[in-house]
N, C-alpha and C. Protein backbone atom coordinates (compact mmCIF):
# COMPACT_ATOMS: atom_id res chain seq x y z
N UNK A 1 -83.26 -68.03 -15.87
CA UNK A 1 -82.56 -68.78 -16.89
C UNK A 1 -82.24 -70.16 -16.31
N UNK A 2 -82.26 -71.13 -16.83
CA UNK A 2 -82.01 -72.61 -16.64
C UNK A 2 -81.09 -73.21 -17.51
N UNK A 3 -80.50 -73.87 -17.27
CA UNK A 3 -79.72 -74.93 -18.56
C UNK A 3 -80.19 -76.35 -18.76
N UNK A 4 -80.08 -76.80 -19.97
CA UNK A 4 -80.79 -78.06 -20.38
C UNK A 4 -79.73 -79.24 -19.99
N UNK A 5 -79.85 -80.22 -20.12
CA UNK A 5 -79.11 -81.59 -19.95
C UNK A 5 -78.18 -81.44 -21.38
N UNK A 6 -78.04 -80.71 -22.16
CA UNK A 6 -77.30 -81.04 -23.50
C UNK A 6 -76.61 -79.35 -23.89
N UNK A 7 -76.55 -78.85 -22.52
CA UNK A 7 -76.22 -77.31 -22.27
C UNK A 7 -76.90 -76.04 -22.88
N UNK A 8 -77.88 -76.04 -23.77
CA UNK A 8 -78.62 -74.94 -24.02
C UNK A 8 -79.39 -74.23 -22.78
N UNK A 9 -79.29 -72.47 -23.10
CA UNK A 9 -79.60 -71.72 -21.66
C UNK A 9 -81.12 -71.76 -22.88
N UNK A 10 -81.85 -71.72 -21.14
CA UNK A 10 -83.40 -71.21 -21.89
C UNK A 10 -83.84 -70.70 -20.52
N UNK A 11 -85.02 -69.66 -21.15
CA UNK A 11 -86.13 -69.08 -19.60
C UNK A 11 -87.08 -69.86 -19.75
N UNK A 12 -86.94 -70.47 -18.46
CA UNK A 12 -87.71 -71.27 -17.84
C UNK A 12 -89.34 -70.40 -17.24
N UNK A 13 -90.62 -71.43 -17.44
CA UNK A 13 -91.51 -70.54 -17.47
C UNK A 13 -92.40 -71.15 -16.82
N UNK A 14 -93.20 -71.24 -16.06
CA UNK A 14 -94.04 -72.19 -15.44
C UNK A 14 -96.00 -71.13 -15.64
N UNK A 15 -96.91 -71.73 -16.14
CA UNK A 15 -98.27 -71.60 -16.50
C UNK A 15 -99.18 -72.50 -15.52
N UNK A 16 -100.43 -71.95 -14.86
CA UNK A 16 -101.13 -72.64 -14.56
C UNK A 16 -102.03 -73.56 -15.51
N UNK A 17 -102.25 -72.58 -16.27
CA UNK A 17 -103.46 -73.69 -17.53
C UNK A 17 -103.05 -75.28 -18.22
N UNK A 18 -104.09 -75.83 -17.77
CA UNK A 18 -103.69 -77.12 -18.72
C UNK A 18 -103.47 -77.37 -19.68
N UNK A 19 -102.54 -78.09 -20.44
CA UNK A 19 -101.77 -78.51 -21.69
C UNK A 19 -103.34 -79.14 -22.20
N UNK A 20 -103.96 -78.40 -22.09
CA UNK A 20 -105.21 -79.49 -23.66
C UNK A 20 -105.51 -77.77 -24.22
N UNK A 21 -106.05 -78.16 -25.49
CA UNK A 21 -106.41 -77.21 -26.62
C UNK A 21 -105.82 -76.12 -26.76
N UNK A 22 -104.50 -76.00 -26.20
CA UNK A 22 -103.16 -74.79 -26.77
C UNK A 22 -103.55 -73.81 -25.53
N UNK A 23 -104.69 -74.34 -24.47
CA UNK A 23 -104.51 -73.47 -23.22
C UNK A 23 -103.30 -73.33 -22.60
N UNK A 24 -102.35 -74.19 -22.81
CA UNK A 24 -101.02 -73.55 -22.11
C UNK A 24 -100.49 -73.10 -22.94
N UNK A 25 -100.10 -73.13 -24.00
CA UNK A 25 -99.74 -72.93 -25.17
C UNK A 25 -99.88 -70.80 -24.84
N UNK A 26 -100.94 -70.76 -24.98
CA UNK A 26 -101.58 -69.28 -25.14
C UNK A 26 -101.45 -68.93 -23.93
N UNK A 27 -101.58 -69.15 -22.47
CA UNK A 27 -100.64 -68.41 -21.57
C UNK A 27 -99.47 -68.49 -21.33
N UNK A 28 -98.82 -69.26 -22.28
CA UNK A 28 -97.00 -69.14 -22.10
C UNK A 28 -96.99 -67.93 -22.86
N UNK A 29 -97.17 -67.60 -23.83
CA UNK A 29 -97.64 -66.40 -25.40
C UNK A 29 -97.85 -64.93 -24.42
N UNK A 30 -98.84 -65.69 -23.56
CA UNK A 30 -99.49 -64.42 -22.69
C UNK A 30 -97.76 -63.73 -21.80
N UNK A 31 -97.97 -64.82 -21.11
CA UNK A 31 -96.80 -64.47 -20.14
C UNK A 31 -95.42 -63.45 -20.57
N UNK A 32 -94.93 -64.13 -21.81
CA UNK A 32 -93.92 -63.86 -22.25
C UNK A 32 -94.51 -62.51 -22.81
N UNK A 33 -95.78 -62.04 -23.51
CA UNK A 33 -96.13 -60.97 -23.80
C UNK A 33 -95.80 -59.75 -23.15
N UNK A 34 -96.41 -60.14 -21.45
CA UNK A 34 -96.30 -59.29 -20.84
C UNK A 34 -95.53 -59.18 -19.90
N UNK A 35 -94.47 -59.85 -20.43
CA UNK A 35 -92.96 -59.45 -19.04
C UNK A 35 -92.22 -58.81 -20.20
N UNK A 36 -92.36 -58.82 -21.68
CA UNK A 36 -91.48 -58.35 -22.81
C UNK A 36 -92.09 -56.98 -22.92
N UNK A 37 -93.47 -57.03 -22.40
CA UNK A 37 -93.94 -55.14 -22.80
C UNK A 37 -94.40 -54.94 -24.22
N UNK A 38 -94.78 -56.47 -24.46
CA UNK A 38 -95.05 -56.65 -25.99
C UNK A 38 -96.30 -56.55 -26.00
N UNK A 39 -97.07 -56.54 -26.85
CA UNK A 39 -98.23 -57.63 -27.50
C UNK A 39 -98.62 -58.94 -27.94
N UNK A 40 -99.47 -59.27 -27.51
CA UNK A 40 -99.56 -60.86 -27.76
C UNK A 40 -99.17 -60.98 -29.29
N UNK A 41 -99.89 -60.41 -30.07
CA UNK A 41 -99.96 -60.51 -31.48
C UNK A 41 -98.69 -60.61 -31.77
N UNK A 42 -97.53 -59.95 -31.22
CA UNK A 42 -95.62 -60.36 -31.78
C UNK A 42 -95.28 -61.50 -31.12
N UNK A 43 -95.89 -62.30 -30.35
CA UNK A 43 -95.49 -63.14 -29.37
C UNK A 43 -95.59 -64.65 -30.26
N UNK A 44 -94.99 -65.53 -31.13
CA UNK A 44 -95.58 -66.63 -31.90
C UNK A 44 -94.67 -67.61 -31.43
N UNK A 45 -95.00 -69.17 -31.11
CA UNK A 45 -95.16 -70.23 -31.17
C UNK A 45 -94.48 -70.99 -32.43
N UNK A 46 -93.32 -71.24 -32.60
CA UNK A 46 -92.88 -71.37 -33.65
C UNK A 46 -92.17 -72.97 -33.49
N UNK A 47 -92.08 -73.70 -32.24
CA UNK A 47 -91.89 -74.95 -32.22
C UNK A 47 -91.88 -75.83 -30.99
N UNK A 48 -91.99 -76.43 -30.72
CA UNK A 48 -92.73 -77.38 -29.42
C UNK A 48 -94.14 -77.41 -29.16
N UNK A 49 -95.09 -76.99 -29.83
CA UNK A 49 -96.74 -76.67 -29.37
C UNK A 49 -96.89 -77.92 -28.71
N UNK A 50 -96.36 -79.78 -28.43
CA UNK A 50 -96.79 -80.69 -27.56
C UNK A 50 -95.66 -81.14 -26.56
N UNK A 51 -94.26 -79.99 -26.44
CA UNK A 51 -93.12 -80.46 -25.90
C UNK A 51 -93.21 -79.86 -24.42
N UNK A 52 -92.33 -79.91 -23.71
CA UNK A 52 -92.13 -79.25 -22.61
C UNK A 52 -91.26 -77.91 -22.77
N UNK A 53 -90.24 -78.26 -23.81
CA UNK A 53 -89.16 -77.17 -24.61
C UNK A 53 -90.08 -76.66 -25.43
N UNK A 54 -90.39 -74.83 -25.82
CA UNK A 54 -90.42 -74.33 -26.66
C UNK A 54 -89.95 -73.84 -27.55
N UNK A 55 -90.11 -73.17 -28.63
CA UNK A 55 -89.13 -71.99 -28.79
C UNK A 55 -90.63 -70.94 -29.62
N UNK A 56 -89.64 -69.53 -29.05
CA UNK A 56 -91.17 -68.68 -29.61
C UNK A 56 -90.32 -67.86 -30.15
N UNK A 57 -91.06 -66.74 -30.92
CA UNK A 57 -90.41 -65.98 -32.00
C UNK A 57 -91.30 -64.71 -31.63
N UNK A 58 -90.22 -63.75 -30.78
CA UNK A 58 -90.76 -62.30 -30.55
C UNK A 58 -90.44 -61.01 -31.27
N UNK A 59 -91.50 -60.63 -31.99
CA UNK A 59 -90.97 -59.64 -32.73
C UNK A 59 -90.79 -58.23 -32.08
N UNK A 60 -90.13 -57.20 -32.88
CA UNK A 60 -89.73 -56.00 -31.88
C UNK A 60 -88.34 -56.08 -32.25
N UNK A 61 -87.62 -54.89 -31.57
CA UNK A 61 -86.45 -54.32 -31.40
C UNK A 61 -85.64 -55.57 -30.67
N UNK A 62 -84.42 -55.66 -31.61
CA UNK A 62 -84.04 -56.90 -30.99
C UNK A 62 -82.99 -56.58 -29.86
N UNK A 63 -82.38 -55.06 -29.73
CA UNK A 63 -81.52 -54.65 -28.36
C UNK A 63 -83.30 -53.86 -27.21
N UNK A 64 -83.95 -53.69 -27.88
CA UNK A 64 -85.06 -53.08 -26.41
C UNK A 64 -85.68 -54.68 -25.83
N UNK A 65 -85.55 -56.31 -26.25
CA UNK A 65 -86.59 -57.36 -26.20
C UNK A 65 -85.46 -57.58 -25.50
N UNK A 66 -84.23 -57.82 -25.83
CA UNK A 66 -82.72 -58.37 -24.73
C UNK A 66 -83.02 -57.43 -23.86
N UNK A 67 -83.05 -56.32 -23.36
CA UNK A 67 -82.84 -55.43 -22.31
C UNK A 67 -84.13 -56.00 -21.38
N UNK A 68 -85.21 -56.32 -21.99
CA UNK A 68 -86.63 -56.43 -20.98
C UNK A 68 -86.23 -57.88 -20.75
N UNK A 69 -85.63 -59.08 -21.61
CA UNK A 69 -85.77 -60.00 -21.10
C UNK A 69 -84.46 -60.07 -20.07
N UNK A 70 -83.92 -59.24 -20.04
CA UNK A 70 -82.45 -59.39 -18.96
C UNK A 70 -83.14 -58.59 -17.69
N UNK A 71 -84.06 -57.81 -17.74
CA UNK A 71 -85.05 -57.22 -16.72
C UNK A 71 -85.83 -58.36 -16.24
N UNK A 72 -86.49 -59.00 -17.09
CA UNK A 72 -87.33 -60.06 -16.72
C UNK A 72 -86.75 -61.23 -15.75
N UNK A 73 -85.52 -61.77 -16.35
CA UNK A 73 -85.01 -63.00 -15.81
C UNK A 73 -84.08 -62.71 -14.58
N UNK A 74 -84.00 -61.68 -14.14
CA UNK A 74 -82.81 -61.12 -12.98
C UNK A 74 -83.66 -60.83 -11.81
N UNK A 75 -85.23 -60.42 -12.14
CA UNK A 75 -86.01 -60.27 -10.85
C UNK A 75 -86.93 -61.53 -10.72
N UNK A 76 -86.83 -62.99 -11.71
CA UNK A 76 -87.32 -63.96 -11.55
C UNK A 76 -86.58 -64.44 -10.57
C-alpha cells in the first residue's frame, strides 16, 4: 500500500512490459488477476489506461477480494 501526495491509499504495482499498445495495461490486469485468485476476465480497466494512477474494477465477492488483497499487500 502507498499513499498519494493528496492522501489517497492505493496498491502500488510495478510491471515489466512497456506502456505502448495496453502491454502494460494487460499485465497490470494480469498481475492483479493473479495475486486476487481471480480471472483475468473479472479483472477491468476502468480508468487511467495513459496515467501512472489506475483504477480497476474487480469483480467477485467483495469480503473474499478484501481478504486476498490484505493477503496480497502484507507479504508485498
Amino acid at each position: 500500500m502507498a499513499e498519494l501526495s493528496d492522501g489517497r491509499r492505493v496498491v502500488a504495482a510495478r510491471v515489466r512490459a512497456v506502456p505502448e499498445s495496453g502491454a502494460a495495461n494487460a499485465a497490470l490486469v494480469a498481475l492483479v488477476a493473479a495475486a486476487l485468485k481471480v480471472p483475468k476476465r473479472d479483472v477491468e480497466l476502468v480508468a487511467g489506461a495513459t496515467s501512472r494512477v489506475k483504477t480497476l474494477h474487480v469483480a467477485g465477492d467483495p469480503a473474499a477480494l478484501a481478504e486476498m488483497l490484505r493477503k496480497a499487500t502484507e507479504t508485498a
